[in-house]
Every structure is written in structure tokens, then in C-alpha cells.
Protein backbone atom coordinates (compact mmCIF):
# COMPACT_ATOMS: atom_id res chain seq x y z
CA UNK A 1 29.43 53.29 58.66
CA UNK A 2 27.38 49.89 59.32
CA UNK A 3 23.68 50.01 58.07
CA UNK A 4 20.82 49.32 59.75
CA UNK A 5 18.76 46.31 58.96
CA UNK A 6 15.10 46.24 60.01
CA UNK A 7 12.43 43.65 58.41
CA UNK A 8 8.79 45.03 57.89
CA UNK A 9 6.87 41.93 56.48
CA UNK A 10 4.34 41.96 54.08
CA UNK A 11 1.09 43.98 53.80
CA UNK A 12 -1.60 41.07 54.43
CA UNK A 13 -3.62 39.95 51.60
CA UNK A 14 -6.67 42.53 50.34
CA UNK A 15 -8.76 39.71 49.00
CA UNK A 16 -12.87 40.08 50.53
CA UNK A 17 -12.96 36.62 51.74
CA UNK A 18 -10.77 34.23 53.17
CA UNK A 19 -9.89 31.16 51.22
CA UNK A 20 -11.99 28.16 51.35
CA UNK A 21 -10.15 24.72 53.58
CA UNK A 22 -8.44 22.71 50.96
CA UNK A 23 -10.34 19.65 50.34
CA UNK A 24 -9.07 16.58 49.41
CA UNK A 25 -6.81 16.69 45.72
CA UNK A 26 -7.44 20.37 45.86
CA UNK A 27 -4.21 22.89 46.43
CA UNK A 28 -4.34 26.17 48.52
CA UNK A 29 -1.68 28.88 49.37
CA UNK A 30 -0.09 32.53 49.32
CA UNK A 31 2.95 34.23 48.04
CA UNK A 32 4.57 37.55 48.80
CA UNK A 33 4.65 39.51 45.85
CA UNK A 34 5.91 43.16 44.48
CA UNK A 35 3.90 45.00 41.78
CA UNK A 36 4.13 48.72 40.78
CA UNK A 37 0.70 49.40 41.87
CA UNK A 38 1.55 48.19 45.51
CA UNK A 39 3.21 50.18 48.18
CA UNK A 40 5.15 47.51 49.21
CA UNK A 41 5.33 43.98 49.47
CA UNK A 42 1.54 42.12 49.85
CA UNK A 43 0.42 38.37 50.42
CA UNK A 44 -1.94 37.20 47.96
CA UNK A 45 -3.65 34.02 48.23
CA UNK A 46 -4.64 31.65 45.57
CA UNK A 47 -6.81 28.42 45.84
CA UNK A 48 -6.09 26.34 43.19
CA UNK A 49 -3.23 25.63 40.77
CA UNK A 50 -5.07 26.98 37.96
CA UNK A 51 -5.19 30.00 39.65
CA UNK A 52 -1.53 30.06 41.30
CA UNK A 53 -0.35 29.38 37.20
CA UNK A 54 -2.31 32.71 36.21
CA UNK A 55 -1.39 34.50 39.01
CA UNK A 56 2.44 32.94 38.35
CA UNK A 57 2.27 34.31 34.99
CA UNK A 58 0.41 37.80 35.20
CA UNK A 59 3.11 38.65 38.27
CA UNK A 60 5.31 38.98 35.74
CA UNK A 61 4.28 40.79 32.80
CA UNK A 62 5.17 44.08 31.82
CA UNK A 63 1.84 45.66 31.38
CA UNK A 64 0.55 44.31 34.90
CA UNK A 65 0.14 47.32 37.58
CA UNK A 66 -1.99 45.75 40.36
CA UNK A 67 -3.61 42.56 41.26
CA UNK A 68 -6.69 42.23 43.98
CA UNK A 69 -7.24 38.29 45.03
CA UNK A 70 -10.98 38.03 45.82
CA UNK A 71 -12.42 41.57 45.56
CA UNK A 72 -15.68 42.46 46.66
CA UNK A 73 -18.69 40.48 45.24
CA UNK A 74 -20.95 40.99 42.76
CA UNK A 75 -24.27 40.94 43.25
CA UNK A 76 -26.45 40.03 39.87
CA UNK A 77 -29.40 38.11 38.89
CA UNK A 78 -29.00 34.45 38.07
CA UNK A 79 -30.04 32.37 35.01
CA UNK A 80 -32.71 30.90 37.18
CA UNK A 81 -34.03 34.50 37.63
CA UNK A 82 -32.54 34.07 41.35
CA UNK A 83 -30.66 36.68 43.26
CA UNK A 84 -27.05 35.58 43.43
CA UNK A 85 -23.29 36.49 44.51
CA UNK A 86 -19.78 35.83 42.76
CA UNK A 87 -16.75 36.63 43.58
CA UNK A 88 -14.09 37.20 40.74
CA UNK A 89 -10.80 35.00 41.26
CA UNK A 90 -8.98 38.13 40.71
CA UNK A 91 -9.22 41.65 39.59
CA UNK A 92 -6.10 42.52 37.41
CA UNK A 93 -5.36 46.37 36.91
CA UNK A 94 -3.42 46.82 33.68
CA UNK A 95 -0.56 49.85 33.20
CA UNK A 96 -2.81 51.51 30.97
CA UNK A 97 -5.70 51.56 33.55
CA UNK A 98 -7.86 49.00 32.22
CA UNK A 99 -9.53 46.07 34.88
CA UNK A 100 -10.15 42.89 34.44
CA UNK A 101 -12.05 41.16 36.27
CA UNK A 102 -11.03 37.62 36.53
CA UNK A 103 -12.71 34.23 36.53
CA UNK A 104 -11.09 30.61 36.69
CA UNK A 105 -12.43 27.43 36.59
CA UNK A 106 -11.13 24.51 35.00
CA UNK A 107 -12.96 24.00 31.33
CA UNK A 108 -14.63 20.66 32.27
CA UNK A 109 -16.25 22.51 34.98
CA UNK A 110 -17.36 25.59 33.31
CA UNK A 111 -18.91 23.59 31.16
CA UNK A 112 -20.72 20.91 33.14
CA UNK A 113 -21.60 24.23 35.43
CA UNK A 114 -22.94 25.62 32.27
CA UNK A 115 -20.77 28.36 33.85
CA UNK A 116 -20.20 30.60 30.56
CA UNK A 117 -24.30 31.55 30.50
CA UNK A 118 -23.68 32.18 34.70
CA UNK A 119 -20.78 34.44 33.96
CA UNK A 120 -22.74 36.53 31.29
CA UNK A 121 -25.57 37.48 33.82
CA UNK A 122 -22.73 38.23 36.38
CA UNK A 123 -20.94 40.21 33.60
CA UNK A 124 -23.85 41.99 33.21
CA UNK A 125 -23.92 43.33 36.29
CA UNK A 126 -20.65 44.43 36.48
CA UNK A 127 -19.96 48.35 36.85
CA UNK A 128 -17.35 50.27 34.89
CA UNK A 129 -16.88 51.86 38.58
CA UNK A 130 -15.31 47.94 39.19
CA UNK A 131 -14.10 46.61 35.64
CA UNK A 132 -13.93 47.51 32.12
CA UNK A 133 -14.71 43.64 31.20
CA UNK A 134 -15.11 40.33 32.32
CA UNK A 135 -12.33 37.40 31.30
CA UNK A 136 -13.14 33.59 31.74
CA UNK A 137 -9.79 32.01 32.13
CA UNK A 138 -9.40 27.78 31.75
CA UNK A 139 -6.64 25.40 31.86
CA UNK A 140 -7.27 25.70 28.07
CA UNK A 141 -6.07 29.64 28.38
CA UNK A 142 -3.27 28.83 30.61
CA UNK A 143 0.54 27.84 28.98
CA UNK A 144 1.87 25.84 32.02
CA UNK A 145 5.26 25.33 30.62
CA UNK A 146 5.31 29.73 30.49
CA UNK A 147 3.48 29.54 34.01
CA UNK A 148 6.29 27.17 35.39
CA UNK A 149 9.28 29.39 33.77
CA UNK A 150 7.24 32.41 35.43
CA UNK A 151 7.20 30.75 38.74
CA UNK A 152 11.01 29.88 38.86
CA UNK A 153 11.69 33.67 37.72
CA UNK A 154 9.50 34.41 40.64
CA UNK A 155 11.13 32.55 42.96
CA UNK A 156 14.81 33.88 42.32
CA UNK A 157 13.58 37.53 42.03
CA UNK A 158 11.62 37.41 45.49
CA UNK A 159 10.55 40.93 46.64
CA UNK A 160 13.13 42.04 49.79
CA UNK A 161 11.25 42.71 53.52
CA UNK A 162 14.70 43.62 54.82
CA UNK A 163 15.35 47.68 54.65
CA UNK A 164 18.04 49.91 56.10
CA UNK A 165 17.51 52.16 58.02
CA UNK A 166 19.10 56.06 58.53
């Protein structure tokens, strides 16, 4: 008996917003990923290589259920007393239920954004209902020789769209 091939592609991306144009030295893309937490197969987008090197390396930990790019923002009060939005890079479920809400920036940034002090109003704001904490991630944080060997395992274990059919 022959099977039955058909592809189904990917669930599209969940993220709240769509990524920003690249701009010039900047990097921007998606990947089709599998984690337990997702029915099947999902784009997620990532715009930078910070980002695409933590998303590289939490796509294949053990302890990793479910990853949302871009989930819906937060509203909180800024350090110039301001109303004012962010948007976590990524909001990382855990096995054991915790989430994490994620923020990247590279460290020179965060701190000529004074971005630590920004993040601690936003953090402040966050609901358990969303995330059980707040995690500033930098290109200090971030082993890219791991995230390379977790992009090449990646890359040879690459979730199938293809499934047979009765």
C-alpha cells in the first residue's frame, strides 16, 4: 500500500505586530519551528540577530514549552511620568508553567537608553495573568558559539509539513 503525502504549511506567526522594515546593517527574518506547546508547526519572526541567537538557543532546550514573538503590549507609566507602550521581544512559557517575558537589546543600548530604569516601570506593570517575571537579555547574556551549535542542530532537525494521509 503507497501512502499518501499531503503538505499543510505552517501556522503563521502569533506575534501582535508585524516586524519593523530592516534598516540599513540591521537583520530581519522567520523560521518554522516545532515546540511541545504548539499544535503544529508555526513561523516565528525575529528582528535582529540578538534575538534570532536567543530564540536559536531557547528552541532547543529541554525545559522550553512555548514561545510567543511579540505578544500583546504593555501598557505602563514611563520614567518621565508619561503614558507609554512596550512590547516584549518574546514571551517564553517554561515546562513547569512559568513565563517569561522577554526583552533584548544590545547592552550598549540599554544602557545609553537608560533602558534598565524603563524596563522596571514596564515590569511593574506587568500582570501575573501575562508573566511571572520580567528578563533583560544582552549580547552580554547570549553564548554565540552555543547559539551557533543551536542553530546548526536546528537546521538538520527541521520540523516536517509533509503528512500521510489514511
Amino acid at each position: 500500500m503507497k501512502d499518501n503525502l499531503i503538505y499543510r504549511g505552517p501556522e503563521p506567526s502569533h506575534a501582535t505586530r508585524v516586524p519593523a522594515r530592516r534598516s540599513k546593517g540591521s537583520l530581519r527574518g522567520s523560521m518554522v519551528a516545532m515546540l511541545p506547546g504548539f499544535g503544529r508547526p508555526r513561523i516565528i519572526h525575529f528582528e535582529s540577530a540578538l534575538e534570532y541567537a536567543f530564540l536559536c538557543l531557547m528552541l532547543v532546550r529541554e525545559d522550553v514549552h512555548y514561545i510567543r514573538e511579540q505578544p500583546p503590549a504593555i501598557s505602563y507609566v514611563g520614567t518621565d511620568g508619561r503614558p507609554a507602550r512596550h512590547v516584549f521581544d518574546f514571551l517564553v512559557t517554561r515546562t513547569d508553567g512559568e513565563r517569561v517575558a522577554v526583552a533584548i537589546k544590545p547592552m550598549q543600548r540599554a544602557l545609553k537608553l537608560n533602558f534598565a530604569s524603563e524596563l522596571e516601570a514596564v515590569s511593574a506593570a506587568v500582570s501575573k495573568s501575562f508573566a511571572d517575571r520580567v528578563l533583560l537579555v544582552t549580547d552580554q547574556h547570549i553564548d554565540r558559539v552555543a547559539a551557533s551549535e543551536a542553530a546548526r542542530k536546528l537546521a538538520w532537525s527541521r520540523p516536517s509539513l509533509v503528512e500521510v494521509t489514511a
